[in-house]
N, C-alpha and C. Protein backbone atom coordinates (compact mmCIF):
# COMPACT_ATOMS: atom_id res chain seq x y z
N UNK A 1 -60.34 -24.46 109.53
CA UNK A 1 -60.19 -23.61 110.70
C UNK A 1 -59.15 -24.22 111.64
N UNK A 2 -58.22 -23.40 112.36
CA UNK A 2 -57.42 -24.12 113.10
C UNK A 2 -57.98 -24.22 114.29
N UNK A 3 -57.43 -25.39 115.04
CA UNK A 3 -57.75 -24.96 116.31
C UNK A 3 -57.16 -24.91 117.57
N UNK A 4 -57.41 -23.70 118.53
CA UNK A 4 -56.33 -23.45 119.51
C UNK A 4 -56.53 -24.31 120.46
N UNK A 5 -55.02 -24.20 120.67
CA UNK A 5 -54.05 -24.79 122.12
C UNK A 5 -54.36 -23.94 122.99
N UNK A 6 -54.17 -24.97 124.05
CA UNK A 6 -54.27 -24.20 125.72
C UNK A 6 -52.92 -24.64 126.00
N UNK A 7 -51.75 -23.98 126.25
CA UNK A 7 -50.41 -23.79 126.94
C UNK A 7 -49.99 -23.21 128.15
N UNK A 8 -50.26 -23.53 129.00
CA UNK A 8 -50.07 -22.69 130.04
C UNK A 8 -48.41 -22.56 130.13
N UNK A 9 -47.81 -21.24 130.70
CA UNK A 9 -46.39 -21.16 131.17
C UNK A 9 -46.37 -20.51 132.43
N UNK A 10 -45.53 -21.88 133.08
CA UNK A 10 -45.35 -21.57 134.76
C UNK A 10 -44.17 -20.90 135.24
N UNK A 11 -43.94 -19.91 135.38
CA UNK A 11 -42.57 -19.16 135.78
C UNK A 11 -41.98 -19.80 136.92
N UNK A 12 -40.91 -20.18 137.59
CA UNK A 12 -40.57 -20.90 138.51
C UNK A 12 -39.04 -20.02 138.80
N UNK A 13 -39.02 -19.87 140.09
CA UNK A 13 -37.64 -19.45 140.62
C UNK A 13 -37.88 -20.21 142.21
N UNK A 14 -36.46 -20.51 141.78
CA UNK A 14 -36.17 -21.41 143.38
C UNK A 14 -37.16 -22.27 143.60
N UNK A 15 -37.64 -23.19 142.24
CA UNK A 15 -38.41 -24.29 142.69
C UNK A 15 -39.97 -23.81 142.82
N UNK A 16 -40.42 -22.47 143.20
CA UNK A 16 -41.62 -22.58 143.38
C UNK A 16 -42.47 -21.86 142.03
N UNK A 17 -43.54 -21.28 141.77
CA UNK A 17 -44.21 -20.95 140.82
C UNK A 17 -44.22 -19.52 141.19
N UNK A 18 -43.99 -18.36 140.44
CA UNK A 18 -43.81 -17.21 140.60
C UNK A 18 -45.14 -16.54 139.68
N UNK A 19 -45.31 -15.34 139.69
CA UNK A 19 -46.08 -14.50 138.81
C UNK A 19 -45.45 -12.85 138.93
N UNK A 20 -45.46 -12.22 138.12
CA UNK A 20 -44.19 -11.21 138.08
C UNK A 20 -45.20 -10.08 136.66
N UNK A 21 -44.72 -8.69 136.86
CA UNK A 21 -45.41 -8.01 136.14
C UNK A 21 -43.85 -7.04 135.22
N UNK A 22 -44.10 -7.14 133.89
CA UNK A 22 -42.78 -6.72 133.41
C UNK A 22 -41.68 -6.63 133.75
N UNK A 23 -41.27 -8.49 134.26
CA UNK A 23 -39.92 -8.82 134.04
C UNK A 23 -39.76 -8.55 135.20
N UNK A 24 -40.19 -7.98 136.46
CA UNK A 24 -40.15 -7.61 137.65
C UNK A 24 -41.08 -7.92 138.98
N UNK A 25 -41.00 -7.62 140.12
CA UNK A 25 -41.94 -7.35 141.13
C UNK A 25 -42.66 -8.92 140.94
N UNK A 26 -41.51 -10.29 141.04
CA UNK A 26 -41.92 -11.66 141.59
C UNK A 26 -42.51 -12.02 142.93
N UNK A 27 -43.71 -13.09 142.91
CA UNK A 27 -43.90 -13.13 143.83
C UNK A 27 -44.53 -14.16 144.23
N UNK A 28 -44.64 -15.37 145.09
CA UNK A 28 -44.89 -16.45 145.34
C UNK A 28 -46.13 -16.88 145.04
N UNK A 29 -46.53 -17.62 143.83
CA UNK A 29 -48.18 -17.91 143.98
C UNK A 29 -48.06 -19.95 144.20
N UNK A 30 -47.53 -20.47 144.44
CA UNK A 30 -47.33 -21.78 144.60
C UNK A 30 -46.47 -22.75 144.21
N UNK A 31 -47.41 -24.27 144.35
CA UNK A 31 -46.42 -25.24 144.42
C UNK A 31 -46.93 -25.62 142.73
N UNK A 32 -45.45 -26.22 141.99
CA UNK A 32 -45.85 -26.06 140.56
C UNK A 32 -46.53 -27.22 139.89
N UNK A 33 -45.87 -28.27 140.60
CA UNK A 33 -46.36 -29.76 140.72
C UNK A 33 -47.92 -29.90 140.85
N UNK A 34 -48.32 -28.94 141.88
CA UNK A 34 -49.73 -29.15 141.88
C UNK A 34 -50.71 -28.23 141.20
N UNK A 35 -49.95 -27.09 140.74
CA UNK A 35 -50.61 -26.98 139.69
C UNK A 35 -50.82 -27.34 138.39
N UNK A 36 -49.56 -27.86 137.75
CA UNK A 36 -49.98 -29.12 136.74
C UNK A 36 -50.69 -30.21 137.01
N UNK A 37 -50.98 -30.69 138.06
CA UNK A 37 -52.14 -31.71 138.51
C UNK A 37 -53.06 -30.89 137.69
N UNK A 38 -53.77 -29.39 138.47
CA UNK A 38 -54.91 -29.10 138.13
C UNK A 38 -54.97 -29.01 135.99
N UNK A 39 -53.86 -28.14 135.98
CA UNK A 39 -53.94 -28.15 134.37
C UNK A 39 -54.26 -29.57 134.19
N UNK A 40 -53.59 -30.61 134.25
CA UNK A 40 -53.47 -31.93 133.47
C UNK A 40 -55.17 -32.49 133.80
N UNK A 41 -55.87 -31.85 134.92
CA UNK A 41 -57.11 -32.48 135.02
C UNK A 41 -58.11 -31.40 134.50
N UNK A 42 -58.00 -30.39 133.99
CA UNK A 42 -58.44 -30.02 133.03
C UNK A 42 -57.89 -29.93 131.46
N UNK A 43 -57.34 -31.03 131.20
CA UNK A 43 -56.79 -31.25 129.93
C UNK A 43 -55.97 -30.20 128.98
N UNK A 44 -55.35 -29.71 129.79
CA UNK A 44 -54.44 -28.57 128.43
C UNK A 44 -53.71 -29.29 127.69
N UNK A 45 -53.14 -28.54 126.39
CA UNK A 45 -52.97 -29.59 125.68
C UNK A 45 -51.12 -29.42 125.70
N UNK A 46 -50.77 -28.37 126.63
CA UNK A 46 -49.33 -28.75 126.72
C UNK A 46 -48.64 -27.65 128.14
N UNK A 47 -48.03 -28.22 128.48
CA UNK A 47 -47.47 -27.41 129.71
C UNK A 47 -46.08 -26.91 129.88
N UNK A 48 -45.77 -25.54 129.84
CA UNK A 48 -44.62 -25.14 130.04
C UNK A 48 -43.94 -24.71 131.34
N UNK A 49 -42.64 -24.91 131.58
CA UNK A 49 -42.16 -24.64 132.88
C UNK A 49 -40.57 -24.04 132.42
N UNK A 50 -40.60 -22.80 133.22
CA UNK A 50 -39.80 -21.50 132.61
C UNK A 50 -38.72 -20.93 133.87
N UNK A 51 -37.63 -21.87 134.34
CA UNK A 51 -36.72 -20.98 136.04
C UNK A 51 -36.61 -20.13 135.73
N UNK A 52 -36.98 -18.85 135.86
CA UNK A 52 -36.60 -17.09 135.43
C UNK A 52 -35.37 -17.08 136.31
N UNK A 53 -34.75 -17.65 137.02
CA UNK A 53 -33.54 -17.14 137.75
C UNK A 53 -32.97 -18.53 137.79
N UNK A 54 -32.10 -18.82 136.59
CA UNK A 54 -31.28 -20.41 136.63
C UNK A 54 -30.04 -20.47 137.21
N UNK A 55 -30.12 -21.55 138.28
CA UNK A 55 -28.23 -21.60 138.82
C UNK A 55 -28.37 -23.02 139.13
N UNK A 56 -27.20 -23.42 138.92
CA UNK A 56 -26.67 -24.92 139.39
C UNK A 56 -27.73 -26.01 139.99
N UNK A 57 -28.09 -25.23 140.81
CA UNK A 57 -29.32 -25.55 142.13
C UNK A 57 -30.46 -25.66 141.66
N UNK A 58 -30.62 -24.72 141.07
CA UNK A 58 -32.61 -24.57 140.99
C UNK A 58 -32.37 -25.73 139.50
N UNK A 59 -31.78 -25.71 138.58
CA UNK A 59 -31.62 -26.77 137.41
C UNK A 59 -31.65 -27.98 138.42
N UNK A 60 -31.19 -28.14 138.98
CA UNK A 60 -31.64 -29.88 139.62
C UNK A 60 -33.03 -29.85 140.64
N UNK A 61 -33.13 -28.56 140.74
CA UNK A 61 -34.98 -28.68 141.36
C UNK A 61 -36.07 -28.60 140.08
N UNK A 62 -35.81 -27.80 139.53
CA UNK A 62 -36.67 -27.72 138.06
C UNK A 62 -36.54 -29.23 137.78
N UNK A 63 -35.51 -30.02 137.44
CA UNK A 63 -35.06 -31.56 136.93
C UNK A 63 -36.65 -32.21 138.05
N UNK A 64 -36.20 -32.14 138.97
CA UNK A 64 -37.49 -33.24 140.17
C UNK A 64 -38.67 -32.76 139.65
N UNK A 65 -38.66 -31.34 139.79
CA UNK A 65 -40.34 -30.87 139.22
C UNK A 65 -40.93 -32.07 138.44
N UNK A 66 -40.06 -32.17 137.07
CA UNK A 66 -40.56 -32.39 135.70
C UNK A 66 -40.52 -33.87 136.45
N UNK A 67 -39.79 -34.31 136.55
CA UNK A 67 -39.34 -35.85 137.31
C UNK A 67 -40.97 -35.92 137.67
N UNK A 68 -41.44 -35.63 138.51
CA UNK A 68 -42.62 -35.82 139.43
C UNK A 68 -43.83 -35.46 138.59
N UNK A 69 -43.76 -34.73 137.78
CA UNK A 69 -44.84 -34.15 137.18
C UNK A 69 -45.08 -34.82 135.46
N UNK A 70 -43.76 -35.59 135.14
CA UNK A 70 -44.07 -36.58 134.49
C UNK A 70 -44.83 -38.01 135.02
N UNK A 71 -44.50 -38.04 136.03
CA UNK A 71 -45.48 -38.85 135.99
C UNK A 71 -47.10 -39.16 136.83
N UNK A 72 -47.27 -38.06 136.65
CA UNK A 72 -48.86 -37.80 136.93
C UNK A 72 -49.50 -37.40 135.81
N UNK A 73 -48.32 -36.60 134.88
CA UNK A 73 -49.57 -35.49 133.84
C UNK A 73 -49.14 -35.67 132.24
N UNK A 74 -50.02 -36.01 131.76
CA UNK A 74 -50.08 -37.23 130.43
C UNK A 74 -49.80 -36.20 129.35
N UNK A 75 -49.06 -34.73 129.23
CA UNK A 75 -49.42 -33.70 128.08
C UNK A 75 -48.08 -33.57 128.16
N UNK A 76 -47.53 -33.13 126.84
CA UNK A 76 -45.93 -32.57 127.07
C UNK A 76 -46.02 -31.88 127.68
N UNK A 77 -44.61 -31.73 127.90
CA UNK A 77 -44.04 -31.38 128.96
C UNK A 77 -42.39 -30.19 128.33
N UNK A 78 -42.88 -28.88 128.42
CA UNK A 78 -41.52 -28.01 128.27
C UNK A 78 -40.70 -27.43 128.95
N UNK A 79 -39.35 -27.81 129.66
CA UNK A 79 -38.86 -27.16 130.03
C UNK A 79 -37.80 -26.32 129.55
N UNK A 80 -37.38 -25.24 129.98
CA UNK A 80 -36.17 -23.72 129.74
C UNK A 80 -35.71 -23.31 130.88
N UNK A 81 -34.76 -22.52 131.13
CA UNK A 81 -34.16 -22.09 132.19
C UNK A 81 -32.57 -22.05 132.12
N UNK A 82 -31.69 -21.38 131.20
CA UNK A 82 -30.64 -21.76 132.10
C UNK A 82 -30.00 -22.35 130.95
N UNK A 83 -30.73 -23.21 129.81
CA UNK A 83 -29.75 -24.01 128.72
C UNK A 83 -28.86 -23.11 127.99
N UNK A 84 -27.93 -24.00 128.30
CA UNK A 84 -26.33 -23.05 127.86
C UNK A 84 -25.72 -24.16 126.48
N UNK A 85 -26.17 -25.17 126.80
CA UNK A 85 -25.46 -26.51 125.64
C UNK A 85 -26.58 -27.94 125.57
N UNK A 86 -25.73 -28.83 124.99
CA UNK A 86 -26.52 -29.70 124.34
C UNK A 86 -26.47 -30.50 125.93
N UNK A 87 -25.85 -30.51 126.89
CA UNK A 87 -25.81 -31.64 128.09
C UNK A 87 -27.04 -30.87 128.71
N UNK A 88 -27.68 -29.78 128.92
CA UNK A 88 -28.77 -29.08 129.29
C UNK A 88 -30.10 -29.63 128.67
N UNK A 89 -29.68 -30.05 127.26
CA UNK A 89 -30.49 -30.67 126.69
C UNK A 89 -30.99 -32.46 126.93
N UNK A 90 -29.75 -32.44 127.19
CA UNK A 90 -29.81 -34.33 127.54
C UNK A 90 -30.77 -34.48 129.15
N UNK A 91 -29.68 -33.64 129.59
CA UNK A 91 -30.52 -33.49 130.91
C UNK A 91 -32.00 -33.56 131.60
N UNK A 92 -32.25 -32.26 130.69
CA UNK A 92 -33.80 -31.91 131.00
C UNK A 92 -35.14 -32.68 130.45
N UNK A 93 -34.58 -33.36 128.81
CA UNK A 93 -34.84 -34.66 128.16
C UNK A 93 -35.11 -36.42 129.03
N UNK A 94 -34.14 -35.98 129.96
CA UNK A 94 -34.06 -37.52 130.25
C UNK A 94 -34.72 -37.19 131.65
N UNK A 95 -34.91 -35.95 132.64
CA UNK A 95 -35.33 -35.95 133.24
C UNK A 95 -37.39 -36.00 133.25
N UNK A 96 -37.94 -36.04 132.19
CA UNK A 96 -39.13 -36.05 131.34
C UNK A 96 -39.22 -35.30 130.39
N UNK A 97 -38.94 -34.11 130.67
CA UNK A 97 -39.31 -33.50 129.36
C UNK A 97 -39.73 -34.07 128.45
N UNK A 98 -40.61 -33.04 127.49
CA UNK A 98 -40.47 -33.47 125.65
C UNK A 98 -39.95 -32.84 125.30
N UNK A 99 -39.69 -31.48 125.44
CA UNK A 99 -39.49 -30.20 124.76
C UNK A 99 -38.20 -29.32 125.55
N UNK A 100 -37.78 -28.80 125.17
CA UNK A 100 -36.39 -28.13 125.92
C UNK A 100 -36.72 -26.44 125.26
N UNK A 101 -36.79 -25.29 126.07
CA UNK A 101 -37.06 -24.28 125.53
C UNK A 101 -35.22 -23.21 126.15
N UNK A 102 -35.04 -22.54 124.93
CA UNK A 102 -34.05 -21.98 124.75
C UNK A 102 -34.65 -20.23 124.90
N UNK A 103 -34.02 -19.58 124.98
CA UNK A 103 -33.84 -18.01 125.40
C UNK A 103 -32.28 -17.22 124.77
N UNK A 104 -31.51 -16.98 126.04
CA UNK A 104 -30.70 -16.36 126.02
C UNK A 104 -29.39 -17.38 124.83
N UNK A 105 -29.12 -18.19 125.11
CA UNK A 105 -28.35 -19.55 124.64
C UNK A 105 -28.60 -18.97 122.86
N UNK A 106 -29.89 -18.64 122.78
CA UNK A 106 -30.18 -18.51 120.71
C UNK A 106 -29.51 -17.47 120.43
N UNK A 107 -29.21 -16.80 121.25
CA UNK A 107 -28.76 -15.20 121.04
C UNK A 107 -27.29 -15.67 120.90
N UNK A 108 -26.82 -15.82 121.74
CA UNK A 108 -25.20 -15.97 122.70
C UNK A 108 -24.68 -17.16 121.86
N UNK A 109 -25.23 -18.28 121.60
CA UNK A 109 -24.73 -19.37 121.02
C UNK A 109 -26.05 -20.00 120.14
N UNK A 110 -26.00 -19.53 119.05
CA UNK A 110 -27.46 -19.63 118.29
C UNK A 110 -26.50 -21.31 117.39
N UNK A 111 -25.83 -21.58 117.41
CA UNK A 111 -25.23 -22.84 117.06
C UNK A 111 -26.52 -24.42 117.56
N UNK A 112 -26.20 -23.83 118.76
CA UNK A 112 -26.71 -24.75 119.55
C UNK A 112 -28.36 -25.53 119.37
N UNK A 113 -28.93 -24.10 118.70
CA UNK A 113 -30.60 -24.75 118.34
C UNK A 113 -30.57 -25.84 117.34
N UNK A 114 -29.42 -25.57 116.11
CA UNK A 114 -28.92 -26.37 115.22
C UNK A 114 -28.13 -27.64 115.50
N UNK A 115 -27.59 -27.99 116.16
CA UNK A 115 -27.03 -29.07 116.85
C UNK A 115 -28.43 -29.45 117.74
N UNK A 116 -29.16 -28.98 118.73
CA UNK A 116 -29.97 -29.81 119.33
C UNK A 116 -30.94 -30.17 118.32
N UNK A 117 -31.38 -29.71 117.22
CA UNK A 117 -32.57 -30.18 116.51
C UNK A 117 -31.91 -31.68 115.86
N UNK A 118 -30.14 -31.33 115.50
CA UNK A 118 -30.40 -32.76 114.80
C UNK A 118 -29.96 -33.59 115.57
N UNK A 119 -29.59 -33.39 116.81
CA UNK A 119 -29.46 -34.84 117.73
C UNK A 119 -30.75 -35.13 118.08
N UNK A 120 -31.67 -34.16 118.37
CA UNK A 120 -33.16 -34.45 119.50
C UNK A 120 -34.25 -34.49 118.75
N UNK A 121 -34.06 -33.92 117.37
CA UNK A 121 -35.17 -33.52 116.39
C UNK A 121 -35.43 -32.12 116.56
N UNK A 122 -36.50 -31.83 115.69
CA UNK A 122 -36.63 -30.17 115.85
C UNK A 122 -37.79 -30.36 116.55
N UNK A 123 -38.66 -31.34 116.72
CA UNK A 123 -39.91 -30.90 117.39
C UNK A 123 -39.77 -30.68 118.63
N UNK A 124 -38.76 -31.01 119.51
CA UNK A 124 -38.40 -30.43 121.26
C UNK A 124 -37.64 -29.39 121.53
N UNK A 125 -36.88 -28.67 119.85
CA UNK A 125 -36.33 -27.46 120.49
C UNK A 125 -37.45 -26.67 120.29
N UNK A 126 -37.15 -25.56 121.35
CA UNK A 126 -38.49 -24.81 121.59
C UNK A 126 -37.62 -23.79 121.59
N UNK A 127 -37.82 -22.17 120.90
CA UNK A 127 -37.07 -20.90 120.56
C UNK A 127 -38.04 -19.79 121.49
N UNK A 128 -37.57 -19.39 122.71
CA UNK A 128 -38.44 -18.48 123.35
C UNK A 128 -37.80 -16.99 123.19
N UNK A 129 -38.19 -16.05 123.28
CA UNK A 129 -37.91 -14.49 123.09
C UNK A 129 -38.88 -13.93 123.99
N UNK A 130 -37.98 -13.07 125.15
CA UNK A 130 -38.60 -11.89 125.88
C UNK A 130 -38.39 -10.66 125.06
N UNK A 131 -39.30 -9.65 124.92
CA UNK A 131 -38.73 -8.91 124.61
C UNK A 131 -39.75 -7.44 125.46
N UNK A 132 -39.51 -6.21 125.39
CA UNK A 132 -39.88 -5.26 126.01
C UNK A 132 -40.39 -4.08 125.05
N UNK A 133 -41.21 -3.36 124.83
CA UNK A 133 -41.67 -2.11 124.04
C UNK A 133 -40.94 -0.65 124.69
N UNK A 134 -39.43 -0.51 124.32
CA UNK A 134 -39.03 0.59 124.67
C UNK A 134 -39.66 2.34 124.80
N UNK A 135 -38.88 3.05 124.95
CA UNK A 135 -39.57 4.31 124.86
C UNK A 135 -39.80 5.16 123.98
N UNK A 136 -39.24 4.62 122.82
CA UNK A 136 -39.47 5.13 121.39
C UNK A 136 -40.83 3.97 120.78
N UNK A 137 -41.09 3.04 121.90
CA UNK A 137 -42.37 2.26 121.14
C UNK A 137 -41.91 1.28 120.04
N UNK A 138 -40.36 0.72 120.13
CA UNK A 138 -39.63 -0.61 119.80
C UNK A 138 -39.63 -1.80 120.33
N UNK A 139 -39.92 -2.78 119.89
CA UNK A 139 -39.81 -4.13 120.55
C UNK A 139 -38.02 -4.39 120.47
N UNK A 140 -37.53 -4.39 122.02
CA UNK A 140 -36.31 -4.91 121.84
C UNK A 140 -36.41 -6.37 122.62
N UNK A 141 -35.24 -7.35 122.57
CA UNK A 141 -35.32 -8.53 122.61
C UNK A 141 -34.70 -8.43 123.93
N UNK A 142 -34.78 -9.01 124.49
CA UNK A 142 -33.78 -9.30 126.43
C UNK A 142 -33.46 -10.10 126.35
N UNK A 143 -31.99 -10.15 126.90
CA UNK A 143 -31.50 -11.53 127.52
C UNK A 143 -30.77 -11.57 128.83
């Protein structure tokens, strides 16, 4: 029998923790840092952190997040947002991370999952897909 993971994924824009209903209508539910406290003290077994709106800026606030939240909370640690190349990867890596999660980048430059797996390994690239149930009742993919 397998057995399940608890993953939580924290949406984050401009640093704080968002909650949003189809891709839309964001809206402030906290500080993200302290809610990985609470996850990490109820033991999940891995934590994701997701900037839905990446620019220059919020990539070096997302960076402190993980910075700070590595070292309180003992579970990997995934971050995405924004990775365009492999220095996105070094980056978010050296800032704690374990895991680096990709989106738009697999689509646009699907090279790149292949180059980060064999510099970083494959177990930290992480392959994420939004996608939406159109009006014909299709799953299309977003980026």
């Amino acid at each position: 029998m397998l057995n399940k993971r608890i993953i939580p994924a924290l949406l984050l824009k401009n640093g704080r923790m968002v909650k949003g209903k189809q891709f839309d209508h964001y809206r402030d539910v906290g500080n993200s840092v302290t809610v990985a406290r609470v996850y990490n003290s109820q033991k999940v077994d891995e934590l994701i952190f997701l900037d839905i709106a990446p620019t220059q800026e919020s990539k070096e606030i997302v960076e402190n997040i993980i910075k700070e939240t590595s070292k309180e909370c003992f579970m990997p640690l995934t971050l995405g947002g924004g990775v365009k190349d492999i220095d996105d990867f070094k980056r978010f890596l050296n800032a704690g991370a374990d895991k680096v999660s990709v989106n738009t980048a697999s689509v646009t430059n699907p090279e790149l999952i292949e180059k980060a797996s064999r510099r970083y390994g494959k177990q930290c690239v992480v392959l994420s897909v939004d996608y939406k149930i159109d009006e014909n009742g299709k799953r299309r993919v977003y980026i």
